[in-house]
Protein backbone atom coordinates (compact mmCIF):
# COMPACT_ATOMS: atom_id res chain seq x y z
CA UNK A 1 21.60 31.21 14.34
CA UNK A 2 18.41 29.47 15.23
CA UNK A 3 17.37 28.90 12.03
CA UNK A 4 20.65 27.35 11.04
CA UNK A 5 19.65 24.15 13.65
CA UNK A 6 16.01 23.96 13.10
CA UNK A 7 16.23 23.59 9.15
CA UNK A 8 17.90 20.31 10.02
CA UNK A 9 14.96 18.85 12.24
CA UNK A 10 12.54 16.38 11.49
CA UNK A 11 9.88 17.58 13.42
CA UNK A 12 8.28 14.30 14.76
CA UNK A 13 5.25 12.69 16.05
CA UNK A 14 4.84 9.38 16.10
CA UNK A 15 3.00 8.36 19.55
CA UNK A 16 -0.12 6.23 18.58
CA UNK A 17 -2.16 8.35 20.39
CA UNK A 18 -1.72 11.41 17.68
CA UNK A 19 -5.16 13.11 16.48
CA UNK A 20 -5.80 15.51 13.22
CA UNK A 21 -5.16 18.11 15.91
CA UNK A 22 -1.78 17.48 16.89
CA UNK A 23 -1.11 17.26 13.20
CA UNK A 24 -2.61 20.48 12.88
CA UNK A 25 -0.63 21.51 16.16
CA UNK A 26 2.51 19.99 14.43
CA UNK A 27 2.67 21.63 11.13
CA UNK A 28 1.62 25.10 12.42
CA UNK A 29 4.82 24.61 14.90
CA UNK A 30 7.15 23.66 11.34
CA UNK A 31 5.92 26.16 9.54
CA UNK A 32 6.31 29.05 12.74
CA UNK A 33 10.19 27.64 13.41
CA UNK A 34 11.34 26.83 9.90
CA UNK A 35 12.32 23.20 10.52
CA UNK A 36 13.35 20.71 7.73
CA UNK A 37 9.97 19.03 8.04
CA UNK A 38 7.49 16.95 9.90
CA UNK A 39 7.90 13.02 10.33
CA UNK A 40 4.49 11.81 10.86
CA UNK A 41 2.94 8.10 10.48
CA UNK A 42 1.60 7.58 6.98
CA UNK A 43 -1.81 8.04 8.12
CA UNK A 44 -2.11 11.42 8.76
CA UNK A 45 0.68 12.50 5.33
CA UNK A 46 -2.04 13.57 3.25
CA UNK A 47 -3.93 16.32 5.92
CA UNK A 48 0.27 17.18 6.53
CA UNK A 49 0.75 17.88 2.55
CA UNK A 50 -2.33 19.86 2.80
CA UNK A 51 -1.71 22.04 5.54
CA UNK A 52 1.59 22.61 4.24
CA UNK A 53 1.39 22.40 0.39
CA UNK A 54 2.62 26.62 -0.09
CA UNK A 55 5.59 25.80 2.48
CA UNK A 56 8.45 24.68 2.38
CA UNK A 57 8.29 22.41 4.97
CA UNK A 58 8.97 18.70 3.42
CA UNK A 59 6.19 15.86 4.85
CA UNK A 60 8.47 12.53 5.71
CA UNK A 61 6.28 8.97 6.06
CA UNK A 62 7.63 6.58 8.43
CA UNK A 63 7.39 2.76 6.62
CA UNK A 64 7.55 -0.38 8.13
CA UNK A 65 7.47 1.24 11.90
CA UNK A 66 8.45 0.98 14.16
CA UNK A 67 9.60 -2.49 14.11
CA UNK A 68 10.80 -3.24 10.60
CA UNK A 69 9.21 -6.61 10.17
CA UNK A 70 6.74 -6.14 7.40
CA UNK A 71 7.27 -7.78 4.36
CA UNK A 72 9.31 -6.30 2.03
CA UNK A 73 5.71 -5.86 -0.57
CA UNK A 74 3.98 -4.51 2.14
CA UNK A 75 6.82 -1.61 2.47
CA UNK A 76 6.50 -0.81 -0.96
CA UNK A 77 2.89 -0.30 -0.76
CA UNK A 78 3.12 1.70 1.98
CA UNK A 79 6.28 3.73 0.43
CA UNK A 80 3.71 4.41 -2.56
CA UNK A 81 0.47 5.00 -0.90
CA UNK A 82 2.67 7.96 1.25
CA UNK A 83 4.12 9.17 -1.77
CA UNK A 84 1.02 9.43 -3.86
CA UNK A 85 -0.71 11.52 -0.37
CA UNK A 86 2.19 14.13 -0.62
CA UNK A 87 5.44 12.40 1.48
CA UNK A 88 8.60 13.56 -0.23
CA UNK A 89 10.44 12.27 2.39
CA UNK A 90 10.27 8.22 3.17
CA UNK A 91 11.99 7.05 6.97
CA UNK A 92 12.04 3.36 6.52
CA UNK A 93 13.04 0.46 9.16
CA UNK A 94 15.51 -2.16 8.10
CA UNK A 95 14.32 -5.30 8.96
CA UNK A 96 16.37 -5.88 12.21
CA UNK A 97 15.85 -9.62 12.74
CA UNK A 98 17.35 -10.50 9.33
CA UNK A 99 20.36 -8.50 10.22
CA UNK A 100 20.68 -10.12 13.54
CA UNK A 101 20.13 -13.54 11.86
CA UNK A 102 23.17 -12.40 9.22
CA UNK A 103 21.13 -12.04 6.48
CA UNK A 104 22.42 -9.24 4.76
CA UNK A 105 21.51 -9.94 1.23
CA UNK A 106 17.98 -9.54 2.25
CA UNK A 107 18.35 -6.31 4.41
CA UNK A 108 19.71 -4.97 1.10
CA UNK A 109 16.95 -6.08 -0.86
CA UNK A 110 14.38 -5.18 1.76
CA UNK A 111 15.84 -1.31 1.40
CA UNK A 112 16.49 -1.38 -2.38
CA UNK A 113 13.04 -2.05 -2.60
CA UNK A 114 11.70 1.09 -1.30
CA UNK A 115 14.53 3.30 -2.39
CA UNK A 116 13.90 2.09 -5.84
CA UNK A 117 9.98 2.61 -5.79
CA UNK A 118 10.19 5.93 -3.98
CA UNK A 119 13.01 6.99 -6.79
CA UNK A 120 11.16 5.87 -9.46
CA UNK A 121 8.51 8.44 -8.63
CA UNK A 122 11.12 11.13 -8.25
CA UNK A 123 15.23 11.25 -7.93
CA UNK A 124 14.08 14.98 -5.44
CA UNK A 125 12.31 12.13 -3.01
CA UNK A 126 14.90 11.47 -0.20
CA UNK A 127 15.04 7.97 1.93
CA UNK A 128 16.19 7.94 4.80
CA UNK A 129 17.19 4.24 6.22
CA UNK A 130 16.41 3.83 10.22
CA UNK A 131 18.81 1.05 11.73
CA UNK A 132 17.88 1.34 15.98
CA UNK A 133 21.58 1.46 16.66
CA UNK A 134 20.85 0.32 20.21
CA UNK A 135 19.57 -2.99 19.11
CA UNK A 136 22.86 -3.24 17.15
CA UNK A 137 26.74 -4.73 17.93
CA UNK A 138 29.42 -2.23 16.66
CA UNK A 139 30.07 -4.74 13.53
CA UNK A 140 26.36 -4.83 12.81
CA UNK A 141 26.50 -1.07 12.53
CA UNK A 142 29.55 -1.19 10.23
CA UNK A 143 28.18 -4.25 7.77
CA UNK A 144 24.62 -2.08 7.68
CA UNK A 145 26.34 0.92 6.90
CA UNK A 146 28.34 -0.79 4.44
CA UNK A 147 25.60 -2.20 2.41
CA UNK A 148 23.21 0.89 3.18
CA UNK A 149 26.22 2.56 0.88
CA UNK A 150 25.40 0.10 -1.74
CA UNK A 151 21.78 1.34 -2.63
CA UNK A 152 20.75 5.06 -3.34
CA UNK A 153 19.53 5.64 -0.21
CA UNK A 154 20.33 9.30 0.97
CA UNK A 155 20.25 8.65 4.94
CA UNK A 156 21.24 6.33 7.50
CA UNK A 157 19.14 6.85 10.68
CA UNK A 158 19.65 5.72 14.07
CA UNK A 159 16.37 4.80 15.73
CA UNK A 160 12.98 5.05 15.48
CA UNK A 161 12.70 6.30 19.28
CA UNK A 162 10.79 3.70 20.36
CA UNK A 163 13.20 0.69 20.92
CA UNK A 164 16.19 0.92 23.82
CA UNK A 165 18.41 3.94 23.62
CA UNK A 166 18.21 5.98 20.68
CA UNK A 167 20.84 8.52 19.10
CA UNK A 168 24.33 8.70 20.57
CA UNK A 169 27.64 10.95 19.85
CA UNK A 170 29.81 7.42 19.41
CA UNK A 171 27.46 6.16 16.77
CA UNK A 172 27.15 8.83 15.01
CA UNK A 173 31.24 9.15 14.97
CA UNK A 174 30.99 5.38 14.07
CA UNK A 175 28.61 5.75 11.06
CA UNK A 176 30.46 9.05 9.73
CA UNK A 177 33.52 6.50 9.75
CA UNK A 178 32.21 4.04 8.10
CA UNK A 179 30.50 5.97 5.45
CA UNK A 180 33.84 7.53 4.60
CA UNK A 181 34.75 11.18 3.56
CA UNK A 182 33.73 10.63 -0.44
CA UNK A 183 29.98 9.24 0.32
CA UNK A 184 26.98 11.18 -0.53
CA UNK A 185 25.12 9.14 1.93
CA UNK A 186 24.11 11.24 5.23
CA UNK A 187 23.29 10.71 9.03
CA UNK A 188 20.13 11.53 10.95
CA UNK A 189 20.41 11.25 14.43
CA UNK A 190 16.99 10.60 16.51
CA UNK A 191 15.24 9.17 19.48
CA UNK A 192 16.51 10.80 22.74
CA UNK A 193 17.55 14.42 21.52
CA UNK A 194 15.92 16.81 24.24
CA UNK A 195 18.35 19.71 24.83
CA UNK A 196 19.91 21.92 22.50
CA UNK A 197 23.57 20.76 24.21
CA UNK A 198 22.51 17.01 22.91
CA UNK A 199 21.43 18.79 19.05
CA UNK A 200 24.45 20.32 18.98
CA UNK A 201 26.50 17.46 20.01
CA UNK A 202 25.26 15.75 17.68
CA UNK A 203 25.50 17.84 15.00
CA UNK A 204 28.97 18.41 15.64
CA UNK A 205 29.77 14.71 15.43
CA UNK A 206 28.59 14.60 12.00
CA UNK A 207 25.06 14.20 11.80
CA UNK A 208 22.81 16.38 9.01
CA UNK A 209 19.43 15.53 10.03
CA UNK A 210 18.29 15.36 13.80
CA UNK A 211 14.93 13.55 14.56
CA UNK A 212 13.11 14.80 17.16
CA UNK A 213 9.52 16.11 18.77
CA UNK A 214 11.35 18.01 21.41
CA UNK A 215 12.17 20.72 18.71
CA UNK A 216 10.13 23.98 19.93
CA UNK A 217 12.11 22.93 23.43
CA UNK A 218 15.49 22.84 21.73
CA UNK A 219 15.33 26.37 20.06
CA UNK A 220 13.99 27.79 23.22
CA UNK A 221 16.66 26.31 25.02
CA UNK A 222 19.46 27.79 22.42
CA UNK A 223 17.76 31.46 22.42
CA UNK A 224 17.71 31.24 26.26
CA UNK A 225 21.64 30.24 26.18
């Protein structure tokens, strides 16, 4: 069924050249196709919660995007300030040039501290933890996803979408290792999913969550098929 794919997209816009109107354009699309929600920049989360406050639809913040290299406090804030506007759902980017230094410990820290905030306003908010897999060696992937599994983060993401390749069957297969059968910790799969053969692919390697603004394309690809 259609429905069955679109309630796990994210439907996404993120290019810095968004207006009210595509957020308009956005949510109208979410609420028409049934998808999981929209995964907007935490400037326009409050119009989103508006235009979508008797839906279902969830509205997810992006924090620390795209490149992950805000301080820690600064994350937070931001975490809170999209909460408090209507976000239920937080997408937040490790900071990628501590884990390339080796610097785990702070990583951890760095995503403890927004899981914990964003918790502490509800245990219903999910976080979703955004890695860019293609910036990543395999054993980067596996220590992240190891000490992702250590917080009470609900998601590990691939990519934001805007750094190198994004969202590929192997890592996904990877991660779903790694996180073991007995985990309640998830995989969202974005950046680079423009077909419904790619979704599905996906999907089928183990992801829950697919990130994507090519998701009116998808479904019309799947009814066509």
């Amino acid at each position: 069924m259609t429905d069955t794919i679109a309630r796990k997209i994210d439907h996404t816009q993120l290019k810095p050249e968004v207006t009210k109107d595509s957020i308009k354009k956005l949510c109208k699309e979410a609420k028409t196709k049934k998808f999981a929600s929209v995964c907007i920049n935490p400037f326009f989360v409050s119009l989103a919660s508006n235009l979508l406050r008797k839906s279902k639809i969830k509205v997810c913040a992006v924090i620390g995007f795209p490149l992950g290299a805000n301080k820690t406090e600064i994350k937070i804030l931001e975490t809170q300030e999209a909460i408090k506007d209507g976000a239920s759902e937080i997408d937040m980017v490790i900071n990628i040039g501590a884990l390339k230094a080796g610097d785990y410990d702070y990583v951890k820290n760095d995503i403890e501290g927004v899981v914990e905030v964003a918790k502490g306003y509800s245990e219903d908010i999910i976080v979703k933890v955004i890695i860019e897999t293609g910036l990543l060696t395999e054993e980067e992937k596996i220590q992240i996803c190891k000490k992702i599994k250590e917080t009470r983060a609900d998601f590990i993401k691939t990519s934001t979408g805007f750094n190198t390749k994004g969202a590929t069957v192997n890592d996904v297969k990877l991660l779903k290792r790694c996180i073991g059968k007995n985990s309640k910790l998830k995989i969202k799969a974005s950046g680079g999913i423009r077909t419904y053969e790619k979704a599905k692919e996906l999907l089928n390697a183990g992801a829950e969550r697919l990130g994507t603004s090519s998701g009116v394309e998808i479904l019309k690809n799947k009814k066509k098929r």
